[in-house]
C-alpha atoms as a PDB file:
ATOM      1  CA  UNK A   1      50.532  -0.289  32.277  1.00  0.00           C
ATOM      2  CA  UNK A   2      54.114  -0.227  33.850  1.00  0.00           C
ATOM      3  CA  UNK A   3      55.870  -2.190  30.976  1.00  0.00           C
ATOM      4  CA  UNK A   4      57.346   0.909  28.955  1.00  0.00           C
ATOM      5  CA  UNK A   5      58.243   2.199  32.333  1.00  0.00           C
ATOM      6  CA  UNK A   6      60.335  -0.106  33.300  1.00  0.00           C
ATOM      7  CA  UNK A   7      61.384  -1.506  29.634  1.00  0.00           C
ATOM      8  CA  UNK A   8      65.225  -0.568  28.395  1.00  0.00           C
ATOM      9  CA  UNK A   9      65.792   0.427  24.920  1.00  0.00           C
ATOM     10  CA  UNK A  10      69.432   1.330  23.830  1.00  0.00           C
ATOM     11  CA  UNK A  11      68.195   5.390  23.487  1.00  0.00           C
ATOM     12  CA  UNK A  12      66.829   5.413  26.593  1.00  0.00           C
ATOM     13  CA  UNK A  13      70.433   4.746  28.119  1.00  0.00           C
ATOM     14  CA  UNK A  14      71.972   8.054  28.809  1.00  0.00           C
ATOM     15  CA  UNK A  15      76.068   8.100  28.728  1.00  0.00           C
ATOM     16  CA  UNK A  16      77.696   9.729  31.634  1.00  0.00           C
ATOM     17  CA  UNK A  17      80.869  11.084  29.970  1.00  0.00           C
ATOM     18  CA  UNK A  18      83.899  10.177  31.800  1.00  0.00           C
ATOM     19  CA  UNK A  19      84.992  13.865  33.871  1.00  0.00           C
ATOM     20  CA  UNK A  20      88.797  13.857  35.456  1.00  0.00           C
ATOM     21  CA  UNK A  21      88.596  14.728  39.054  1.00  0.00           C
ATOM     22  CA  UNK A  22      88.516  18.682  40.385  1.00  0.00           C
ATOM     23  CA  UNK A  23      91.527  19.834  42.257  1.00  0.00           C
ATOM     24  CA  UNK A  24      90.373  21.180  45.561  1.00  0.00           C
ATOM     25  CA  UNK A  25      91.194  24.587  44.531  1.00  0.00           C
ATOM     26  CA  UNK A  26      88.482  24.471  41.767  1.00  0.00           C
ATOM     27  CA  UNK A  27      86.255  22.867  44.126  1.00  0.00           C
ATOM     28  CA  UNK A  28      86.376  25.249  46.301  1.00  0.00           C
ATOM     29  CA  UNK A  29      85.967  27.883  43.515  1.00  0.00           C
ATOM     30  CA  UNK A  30      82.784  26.472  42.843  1.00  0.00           C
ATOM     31  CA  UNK A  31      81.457  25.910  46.038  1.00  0.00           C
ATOM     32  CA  UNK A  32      82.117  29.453  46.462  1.00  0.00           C
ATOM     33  CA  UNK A  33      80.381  30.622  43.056  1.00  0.00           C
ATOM     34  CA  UNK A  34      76.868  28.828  43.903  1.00  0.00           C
ATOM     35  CA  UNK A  35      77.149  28.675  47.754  1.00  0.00           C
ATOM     36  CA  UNK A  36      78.907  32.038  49.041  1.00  0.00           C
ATOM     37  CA  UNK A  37      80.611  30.535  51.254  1.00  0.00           C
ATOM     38  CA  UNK A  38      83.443  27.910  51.064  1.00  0.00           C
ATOM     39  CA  UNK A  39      81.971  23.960  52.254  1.00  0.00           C
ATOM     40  CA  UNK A  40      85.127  21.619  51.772  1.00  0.00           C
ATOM     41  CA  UNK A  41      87.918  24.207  53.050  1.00  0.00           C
ATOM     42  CA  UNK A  42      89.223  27.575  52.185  1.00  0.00           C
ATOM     43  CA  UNK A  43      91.947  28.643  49.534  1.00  0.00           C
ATOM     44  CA  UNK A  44      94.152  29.950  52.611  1.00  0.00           C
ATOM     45  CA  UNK A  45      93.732  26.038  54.452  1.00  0.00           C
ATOM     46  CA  UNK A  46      97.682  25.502  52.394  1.00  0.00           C
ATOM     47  CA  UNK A  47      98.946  28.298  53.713  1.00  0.00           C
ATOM     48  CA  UNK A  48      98.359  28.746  57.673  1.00  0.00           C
ATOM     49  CA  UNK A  49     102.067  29.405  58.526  1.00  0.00           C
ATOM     50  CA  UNK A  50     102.260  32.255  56.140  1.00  0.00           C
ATOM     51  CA  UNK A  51      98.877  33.581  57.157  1.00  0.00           C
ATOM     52  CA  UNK A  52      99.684  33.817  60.819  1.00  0.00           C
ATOM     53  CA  UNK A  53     102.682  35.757  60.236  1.00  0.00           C
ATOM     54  CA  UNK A  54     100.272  38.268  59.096  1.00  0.00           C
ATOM     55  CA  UNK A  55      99.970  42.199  61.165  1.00  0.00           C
ATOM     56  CA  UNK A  56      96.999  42.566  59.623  1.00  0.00           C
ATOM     57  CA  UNK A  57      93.875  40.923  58.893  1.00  0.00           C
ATOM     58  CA  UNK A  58      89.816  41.415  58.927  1.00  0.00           C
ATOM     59  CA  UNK A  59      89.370  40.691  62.707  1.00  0.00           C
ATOM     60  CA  UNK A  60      91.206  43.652  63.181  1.00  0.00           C
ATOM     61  CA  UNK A  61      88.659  45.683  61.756  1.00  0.00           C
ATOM     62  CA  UNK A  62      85.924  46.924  64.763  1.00  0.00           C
ATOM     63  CA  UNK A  63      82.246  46.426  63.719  1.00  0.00           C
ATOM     64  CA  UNK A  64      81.384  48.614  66.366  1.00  0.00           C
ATOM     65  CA  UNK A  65      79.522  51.430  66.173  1.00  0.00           C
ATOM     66  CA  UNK A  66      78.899  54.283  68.799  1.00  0.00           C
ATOM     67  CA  UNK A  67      75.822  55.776  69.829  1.00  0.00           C
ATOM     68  CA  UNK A  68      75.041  59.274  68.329  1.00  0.00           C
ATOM     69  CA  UNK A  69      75.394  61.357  71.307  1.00  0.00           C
ATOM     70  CA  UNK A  70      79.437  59.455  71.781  1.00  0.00           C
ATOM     71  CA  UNK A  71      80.080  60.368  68.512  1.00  0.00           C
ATOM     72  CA  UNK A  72      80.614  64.704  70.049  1.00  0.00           C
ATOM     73  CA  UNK A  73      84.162  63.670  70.386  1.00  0.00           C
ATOM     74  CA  UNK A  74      85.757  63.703  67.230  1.00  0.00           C
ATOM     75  CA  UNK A  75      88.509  61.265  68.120  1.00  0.00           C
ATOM     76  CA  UNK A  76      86.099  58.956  69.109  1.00  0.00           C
ATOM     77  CA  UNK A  77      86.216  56.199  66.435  1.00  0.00           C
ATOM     78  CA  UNK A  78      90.053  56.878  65.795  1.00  0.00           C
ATOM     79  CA  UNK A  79      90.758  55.793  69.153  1.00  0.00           C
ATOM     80  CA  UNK A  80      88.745  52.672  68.711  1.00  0.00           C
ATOM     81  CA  UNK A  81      90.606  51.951  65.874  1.00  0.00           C
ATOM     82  CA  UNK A  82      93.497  52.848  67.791  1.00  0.00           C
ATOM     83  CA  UNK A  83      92.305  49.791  70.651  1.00  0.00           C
ATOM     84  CA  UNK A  84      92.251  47.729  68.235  1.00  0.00           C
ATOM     85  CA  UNK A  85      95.399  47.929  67.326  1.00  0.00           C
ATOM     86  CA  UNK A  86      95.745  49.902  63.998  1.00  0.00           C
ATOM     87  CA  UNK A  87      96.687  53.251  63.466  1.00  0.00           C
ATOM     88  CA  UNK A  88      96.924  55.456  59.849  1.00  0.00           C
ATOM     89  CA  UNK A  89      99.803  55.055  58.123  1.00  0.00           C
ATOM     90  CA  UNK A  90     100.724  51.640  59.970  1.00  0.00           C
ATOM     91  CA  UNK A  91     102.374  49.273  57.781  1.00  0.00           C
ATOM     92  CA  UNK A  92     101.172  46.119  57.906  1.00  0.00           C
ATOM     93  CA  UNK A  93     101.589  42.723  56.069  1.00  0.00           C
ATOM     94  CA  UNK A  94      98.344  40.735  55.488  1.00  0.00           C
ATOM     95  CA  UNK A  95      96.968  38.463  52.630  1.00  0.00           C
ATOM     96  CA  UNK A  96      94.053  36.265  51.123  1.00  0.00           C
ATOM     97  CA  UNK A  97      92.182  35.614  48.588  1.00  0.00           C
ATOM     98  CA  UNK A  98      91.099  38.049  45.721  1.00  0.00           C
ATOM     99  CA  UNK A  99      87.257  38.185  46.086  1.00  0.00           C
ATOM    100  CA  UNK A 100      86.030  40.746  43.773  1.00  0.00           C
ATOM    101  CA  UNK A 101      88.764  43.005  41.252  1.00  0.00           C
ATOM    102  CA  UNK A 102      87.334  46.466  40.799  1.00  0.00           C
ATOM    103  CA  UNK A 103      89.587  48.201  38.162  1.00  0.00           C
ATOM    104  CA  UNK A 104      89.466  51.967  37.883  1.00  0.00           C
ATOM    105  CA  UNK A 105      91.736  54.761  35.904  1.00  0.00           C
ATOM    106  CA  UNK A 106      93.848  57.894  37.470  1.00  0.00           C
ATOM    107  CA  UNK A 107      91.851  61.147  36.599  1.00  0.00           C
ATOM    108  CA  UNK A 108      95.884  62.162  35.999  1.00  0.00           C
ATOM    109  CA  UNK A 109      97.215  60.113  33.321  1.00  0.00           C
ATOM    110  CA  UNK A 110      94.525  57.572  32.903  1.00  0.00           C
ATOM    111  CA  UNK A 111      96.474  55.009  34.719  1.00  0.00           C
ATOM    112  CA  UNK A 112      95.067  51.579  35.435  1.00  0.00           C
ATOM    113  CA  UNK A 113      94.871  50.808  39.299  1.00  0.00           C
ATOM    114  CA  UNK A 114      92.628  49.240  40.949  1.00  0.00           C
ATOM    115  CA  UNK A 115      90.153  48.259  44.292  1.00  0.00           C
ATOM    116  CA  UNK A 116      90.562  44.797  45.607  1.00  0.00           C
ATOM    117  CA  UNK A 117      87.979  42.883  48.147  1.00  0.00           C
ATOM    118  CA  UNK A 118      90.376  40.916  49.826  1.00  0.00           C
ATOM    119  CA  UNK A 119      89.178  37.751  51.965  1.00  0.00           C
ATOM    120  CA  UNK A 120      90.692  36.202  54.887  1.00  0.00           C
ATOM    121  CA  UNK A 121      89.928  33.093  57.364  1.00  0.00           C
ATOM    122  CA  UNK A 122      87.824  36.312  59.660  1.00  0.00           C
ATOM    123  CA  UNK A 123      86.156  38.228  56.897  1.00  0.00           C
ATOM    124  CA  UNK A 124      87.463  40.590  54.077  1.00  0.00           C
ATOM    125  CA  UNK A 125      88.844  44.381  53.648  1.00  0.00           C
ATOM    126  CA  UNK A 126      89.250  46.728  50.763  1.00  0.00           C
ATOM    127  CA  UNK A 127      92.793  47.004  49.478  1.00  0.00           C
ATOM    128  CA  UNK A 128      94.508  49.829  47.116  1.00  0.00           C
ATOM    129  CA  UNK A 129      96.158  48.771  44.381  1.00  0.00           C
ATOM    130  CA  UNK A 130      98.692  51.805  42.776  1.00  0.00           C
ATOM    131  CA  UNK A 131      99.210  52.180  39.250  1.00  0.00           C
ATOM    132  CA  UNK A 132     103.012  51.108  39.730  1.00  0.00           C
ATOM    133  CA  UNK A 133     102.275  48.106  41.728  1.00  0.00           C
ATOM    134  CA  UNK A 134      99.547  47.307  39.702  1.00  0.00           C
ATOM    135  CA  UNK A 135     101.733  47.620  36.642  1.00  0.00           C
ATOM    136  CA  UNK A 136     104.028  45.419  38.113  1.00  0.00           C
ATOM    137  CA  UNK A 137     102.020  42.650  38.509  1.00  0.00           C
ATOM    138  CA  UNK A 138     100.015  42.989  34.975  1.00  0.00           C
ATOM    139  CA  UNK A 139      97.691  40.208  34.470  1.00  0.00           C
ATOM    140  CA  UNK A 140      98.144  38.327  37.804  1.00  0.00           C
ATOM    141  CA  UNK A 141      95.461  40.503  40.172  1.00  0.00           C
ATOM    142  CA  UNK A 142      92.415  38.414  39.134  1.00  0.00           C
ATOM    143  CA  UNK A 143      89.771  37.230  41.187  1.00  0.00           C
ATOM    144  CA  UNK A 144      90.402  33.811  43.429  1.00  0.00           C
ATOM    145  CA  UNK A 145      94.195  34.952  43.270  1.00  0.00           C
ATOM    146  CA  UNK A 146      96.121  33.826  46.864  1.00  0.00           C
ATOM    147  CA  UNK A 147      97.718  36.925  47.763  1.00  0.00           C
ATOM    148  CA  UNK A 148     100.445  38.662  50.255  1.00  0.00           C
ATOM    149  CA  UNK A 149     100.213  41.936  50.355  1.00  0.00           C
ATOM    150  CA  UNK A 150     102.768  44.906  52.142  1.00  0.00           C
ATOM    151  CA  UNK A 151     101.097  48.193  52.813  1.00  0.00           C
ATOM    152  CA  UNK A 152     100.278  51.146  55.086  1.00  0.00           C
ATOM    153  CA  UNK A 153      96.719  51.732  56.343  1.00  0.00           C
ATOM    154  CA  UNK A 154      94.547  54.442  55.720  1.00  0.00           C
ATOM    155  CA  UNK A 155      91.847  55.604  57.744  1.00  0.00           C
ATOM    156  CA  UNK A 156      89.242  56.958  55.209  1.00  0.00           C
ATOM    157  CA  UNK A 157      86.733  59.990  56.229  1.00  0.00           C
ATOM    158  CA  UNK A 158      83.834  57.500  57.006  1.00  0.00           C
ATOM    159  CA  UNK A 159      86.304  55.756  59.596  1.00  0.00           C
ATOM    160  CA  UNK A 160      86.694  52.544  57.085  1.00  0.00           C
ATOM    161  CA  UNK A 161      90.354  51.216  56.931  1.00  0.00           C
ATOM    162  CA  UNK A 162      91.603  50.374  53.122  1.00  0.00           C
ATOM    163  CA  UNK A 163      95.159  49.178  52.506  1.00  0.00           C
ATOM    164  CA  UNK A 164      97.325  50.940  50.217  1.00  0.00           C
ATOM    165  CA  UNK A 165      99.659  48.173  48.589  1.00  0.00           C
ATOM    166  CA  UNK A 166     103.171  48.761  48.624  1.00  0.00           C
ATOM    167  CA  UNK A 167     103.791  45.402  47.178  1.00  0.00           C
ATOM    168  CA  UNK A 168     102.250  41.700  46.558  1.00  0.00           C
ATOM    169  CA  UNK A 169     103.128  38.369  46.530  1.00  0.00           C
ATOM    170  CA  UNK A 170     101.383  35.298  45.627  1.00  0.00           C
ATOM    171  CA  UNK A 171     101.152  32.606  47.684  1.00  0.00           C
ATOM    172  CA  UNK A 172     100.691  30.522  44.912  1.00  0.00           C
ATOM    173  CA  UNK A 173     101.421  31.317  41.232  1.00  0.00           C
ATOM    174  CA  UNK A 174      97.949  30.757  39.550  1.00  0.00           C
ATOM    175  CA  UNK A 175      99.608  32.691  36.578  1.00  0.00           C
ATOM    176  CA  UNK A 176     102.100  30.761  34.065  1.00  0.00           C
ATOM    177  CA  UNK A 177     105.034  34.456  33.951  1.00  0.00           C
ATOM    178  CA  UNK A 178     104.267  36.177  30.930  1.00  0.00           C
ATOM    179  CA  UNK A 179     107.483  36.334  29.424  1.00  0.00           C
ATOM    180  CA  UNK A 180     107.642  32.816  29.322  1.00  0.00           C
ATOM    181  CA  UNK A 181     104.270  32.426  27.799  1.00  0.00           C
ATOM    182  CA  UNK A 182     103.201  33.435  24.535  1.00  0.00           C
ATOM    183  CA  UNK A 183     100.646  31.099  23.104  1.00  0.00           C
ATOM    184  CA  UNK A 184      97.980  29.104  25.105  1.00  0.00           C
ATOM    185  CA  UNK A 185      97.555  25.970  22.605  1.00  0.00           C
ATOM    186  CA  UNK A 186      94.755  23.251  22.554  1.00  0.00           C
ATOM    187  CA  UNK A 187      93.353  20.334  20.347  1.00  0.00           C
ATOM    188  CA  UNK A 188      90.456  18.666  20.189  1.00  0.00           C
ATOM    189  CA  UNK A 189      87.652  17.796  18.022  1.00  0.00           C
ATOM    190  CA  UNK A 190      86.113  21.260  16.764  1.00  0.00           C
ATOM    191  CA  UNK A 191      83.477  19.625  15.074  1.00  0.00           C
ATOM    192  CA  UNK A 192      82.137  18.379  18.470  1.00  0.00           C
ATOM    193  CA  UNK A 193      79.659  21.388  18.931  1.00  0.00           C
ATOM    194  CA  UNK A 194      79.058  21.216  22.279  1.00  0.00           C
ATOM    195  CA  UNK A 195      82.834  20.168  22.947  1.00  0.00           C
ATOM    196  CA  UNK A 196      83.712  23.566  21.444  1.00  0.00           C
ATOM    197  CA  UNK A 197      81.112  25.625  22.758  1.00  0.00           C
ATOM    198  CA  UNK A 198      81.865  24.026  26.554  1.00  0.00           C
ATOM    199  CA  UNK A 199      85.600  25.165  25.759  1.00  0.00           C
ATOM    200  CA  UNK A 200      84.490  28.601  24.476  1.00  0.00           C
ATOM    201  CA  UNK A 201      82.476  29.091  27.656  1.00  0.00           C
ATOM    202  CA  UNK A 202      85.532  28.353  30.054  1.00  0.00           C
ATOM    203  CA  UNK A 203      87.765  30.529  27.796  1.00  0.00           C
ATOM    204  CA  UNK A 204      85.707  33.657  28.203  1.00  0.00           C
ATOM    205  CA  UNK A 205      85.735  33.072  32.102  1.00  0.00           C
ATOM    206  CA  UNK A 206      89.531  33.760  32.242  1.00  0.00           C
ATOM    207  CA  UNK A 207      90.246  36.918  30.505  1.00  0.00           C
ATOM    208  CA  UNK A 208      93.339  38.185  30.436  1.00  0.00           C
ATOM    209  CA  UNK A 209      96.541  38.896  27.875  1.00  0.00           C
ATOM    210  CA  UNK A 210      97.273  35.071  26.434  1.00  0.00           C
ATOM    211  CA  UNK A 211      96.345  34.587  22.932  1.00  0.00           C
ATOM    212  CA  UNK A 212      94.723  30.984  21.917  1.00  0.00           C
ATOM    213  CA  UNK A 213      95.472  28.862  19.028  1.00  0.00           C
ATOM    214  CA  UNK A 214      93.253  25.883  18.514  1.00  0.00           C
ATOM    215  CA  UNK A 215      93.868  22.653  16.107  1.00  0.00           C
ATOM    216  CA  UNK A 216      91.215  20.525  15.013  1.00  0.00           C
ATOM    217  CA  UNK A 217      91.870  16.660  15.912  1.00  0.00           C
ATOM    218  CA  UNK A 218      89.953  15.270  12.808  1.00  0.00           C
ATOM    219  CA  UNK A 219      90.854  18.109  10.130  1.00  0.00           C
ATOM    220  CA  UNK A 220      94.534  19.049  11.489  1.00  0.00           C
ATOM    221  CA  UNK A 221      93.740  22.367  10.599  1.00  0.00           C
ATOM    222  CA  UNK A 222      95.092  24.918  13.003  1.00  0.00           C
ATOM    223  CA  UNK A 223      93.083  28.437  13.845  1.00  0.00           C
ATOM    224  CA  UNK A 224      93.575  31.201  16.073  1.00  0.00           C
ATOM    225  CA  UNK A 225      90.347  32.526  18.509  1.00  0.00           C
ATOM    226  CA  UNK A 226      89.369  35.929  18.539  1.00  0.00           C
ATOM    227  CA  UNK A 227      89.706  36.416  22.263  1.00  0.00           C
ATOM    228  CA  UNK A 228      92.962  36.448  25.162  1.00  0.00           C
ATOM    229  CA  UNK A 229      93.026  34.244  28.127  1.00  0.00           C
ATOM    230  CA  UNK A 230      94.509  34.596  31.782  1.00  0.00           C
ATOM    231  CA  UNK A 231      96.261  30.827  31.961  1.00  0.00           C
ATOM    232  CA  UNK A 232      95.525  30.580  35.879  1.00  0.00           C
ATOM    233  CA  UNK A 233      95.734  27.376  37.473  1.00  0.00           C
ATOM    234  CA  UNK A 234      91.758  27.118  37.078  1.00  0.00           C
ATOM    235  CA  UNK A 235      91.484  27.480  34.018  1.00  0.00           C
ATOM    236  CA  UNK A 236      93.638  24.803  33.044  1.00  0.00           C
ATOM    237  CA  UNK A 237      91.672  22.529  35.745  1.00  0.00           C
ATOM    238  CA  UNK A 238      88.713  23.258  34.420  1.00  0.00           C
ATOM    239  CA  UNK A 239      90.264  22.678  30.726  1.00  0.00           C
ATOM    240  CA  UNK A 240      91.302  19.579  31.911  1.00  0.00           C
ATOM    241  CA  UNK A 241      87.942  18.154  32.887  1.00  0.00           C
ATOM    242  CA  UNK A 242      86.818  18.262  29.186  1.00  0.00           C
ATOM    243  CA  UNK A 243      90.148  17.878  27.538  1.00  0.00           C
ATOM    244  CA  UNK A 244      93.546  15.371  27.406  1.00  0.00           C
ATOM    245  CA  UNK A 245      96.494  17.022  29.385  1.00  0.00           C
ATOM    246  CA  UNK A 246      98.476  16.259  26.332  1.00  0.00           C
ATOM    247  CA  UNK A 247      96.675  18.564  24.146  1.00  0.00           C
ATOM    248  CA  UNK A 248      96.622  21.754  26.377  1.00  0.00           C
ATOM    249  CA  UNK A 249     100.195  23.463  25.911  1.00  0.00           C
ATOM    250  CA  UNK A 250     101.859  26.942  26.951  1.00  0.00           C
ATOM    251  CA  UNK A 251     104.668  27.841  24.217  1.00  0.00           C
END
C-alpha cells in the first residue's frame, strides 16, 4: 500500500526557485520582525567605535523606582537621575537603530515632527524629532534607520527622559539622496502573477517619496505604479532576492 507513497511523478517534484543570499542587515531585519529580538547580531555590531563615543545611551536610564513614602521629597527622582549621570538640558550625543517612527503634526502650523523609539546595544529611549530637523532629513527617519543623534535631555513630568534632537546623522546611508534620485526603475516579467504581486508586496513595505516605473520583460511596454517608495538599502535587498541587479535602477 506504500507504492504511490514512495512513487515519483514529474508533478510531484516541487522547484525550489533559486533566492540570492540576504545581506546580514536584512537578516537581521527579519529576525527582528518574527523574533523581537535580534539572533545573528545587531544593526549597531558595524559600528562599535562610533557607538562608544556615545554620552548617552539606554543604560543610562534608572529603572528604579522608589517606595511611596520616599517619594515626600520632591527632588527625589531628579537626583536619581542626577546619580546617574544625566541632568535636564544636558547635551548629549547617542545613536541606534530606529525601532518604531511615530509621526505627529504642530497644533501651530501643522508641522510634521515626529517621536522616535530609538534602540541601542542596552535597551531603547524616546527621542524628539523638531519640525526643522525633521525637515531636514525628509524621507530618511524610517524605521531600521542606523542613527547618530545630537541633543539636550529633557526630564518630562512623569520623570521619563526623551531627547530633543538637535541634529542626526546616519551611520549608514540606507537612503539613495533625493536630489540625486528621481525614478526607482525595474523590469521583469509582469505577466508572472505572483512575480508581480511578490514585488508589489515589498514595494508597499517601503513607503516613502520615490516614484516607480516598471517595464515588462516580454511586452517591452513601460508603466508607471500608483504608489512612492523609500529606496533604503532593504528594499533593494529584498528586491534583489526576486529580481536581476541589472534590472533594478535609480535615475
Amino acid at each position: 500500500m506504500f507504492d504511490n507513497v514512495f512513487s515519483k511523478t514529474k508533478k510531484d517534484l516541487v522547484e525550489i526557485p533559486d533566492i540570492k543570499e540576504y545581506t546580514k542587515e536584512t537578516k537581521l531585519k527579519f529576525e527582528k520582525q518574527v523574533m523581537g529580538i535580534y539572533l545573528s547580531g545587531h544593526p549597531l555590531d558595524n559600528f562599535m567605535e562610533e557607538f562608544n563615543k556615545f554620552t548617552f545611551n539606554a543604560s543610562m536610564i534608572s529603572n528604579r523606582e522608589p517606595e511611596l513614602e520616599e517619594v515626600e521629597d520632591e527632588t527625589f527622582e531628579t537626583e536619581l537621575l542626577e546619580t546617574e549621570g544625566i541632568k535636564n538640558n544636558d547635551l548629549v550625543c547617542c545613536g541606534g537603530c530606529l525601532e518604531e517612527v511615530k509621526k505627529i503634526f504642530t497644533k501651530v502650523g501643522n508641522k510634521e515632527m515626529a517621536i522616535v523609539k530609538v534602540e541601542d546595544l542596552f535597551g531603547t529611549f524616546e527621542v524628539m524629532i523638531t519640525p526643522a530637523v525633521y525637515a531636514r532629513n525628509l524621507g530618511r527617519v524610517v524605521e531600521d534607520a542606523l542613527v547618530k543623534i545630537h541633543g539636550k535631555v529633557s526630564i518630562r513630568d512623569d520623570k521619563s527622559i526623551l531627547i530633543i534632537a538637535d541634529k542626526l546623522d546616519f551611520l549608514e546611508d540606507k537612503t539613495v539622496k533625493l536630489e540625486a534620485t528621481k525614478t526607482l526603475y525595474l523590469k521583469y516579467d509582469t505577466a508572472d502573477g505572483v512575480l508581480h504581486a511578490n514585488i508589489l508586496t515589498i514595494l508597499k513595505n517601503y513607503p516613502g517619496n520615490i516614484p516607480v516605473v516598471v517595464r515588462c520583460a516580454s511586452t517591452n511596454n513601460a508603466f508607471k505604479l500608483n504608489l512612492l517608495v523609500n529606496p533604503n538599502n532593504y528594499l533593494i535587498n529584498e528586491l534583489n532576492a526576486i529580481v536581476d541587479e541589472n534590472n533594478i535602477k535609480f535615475m
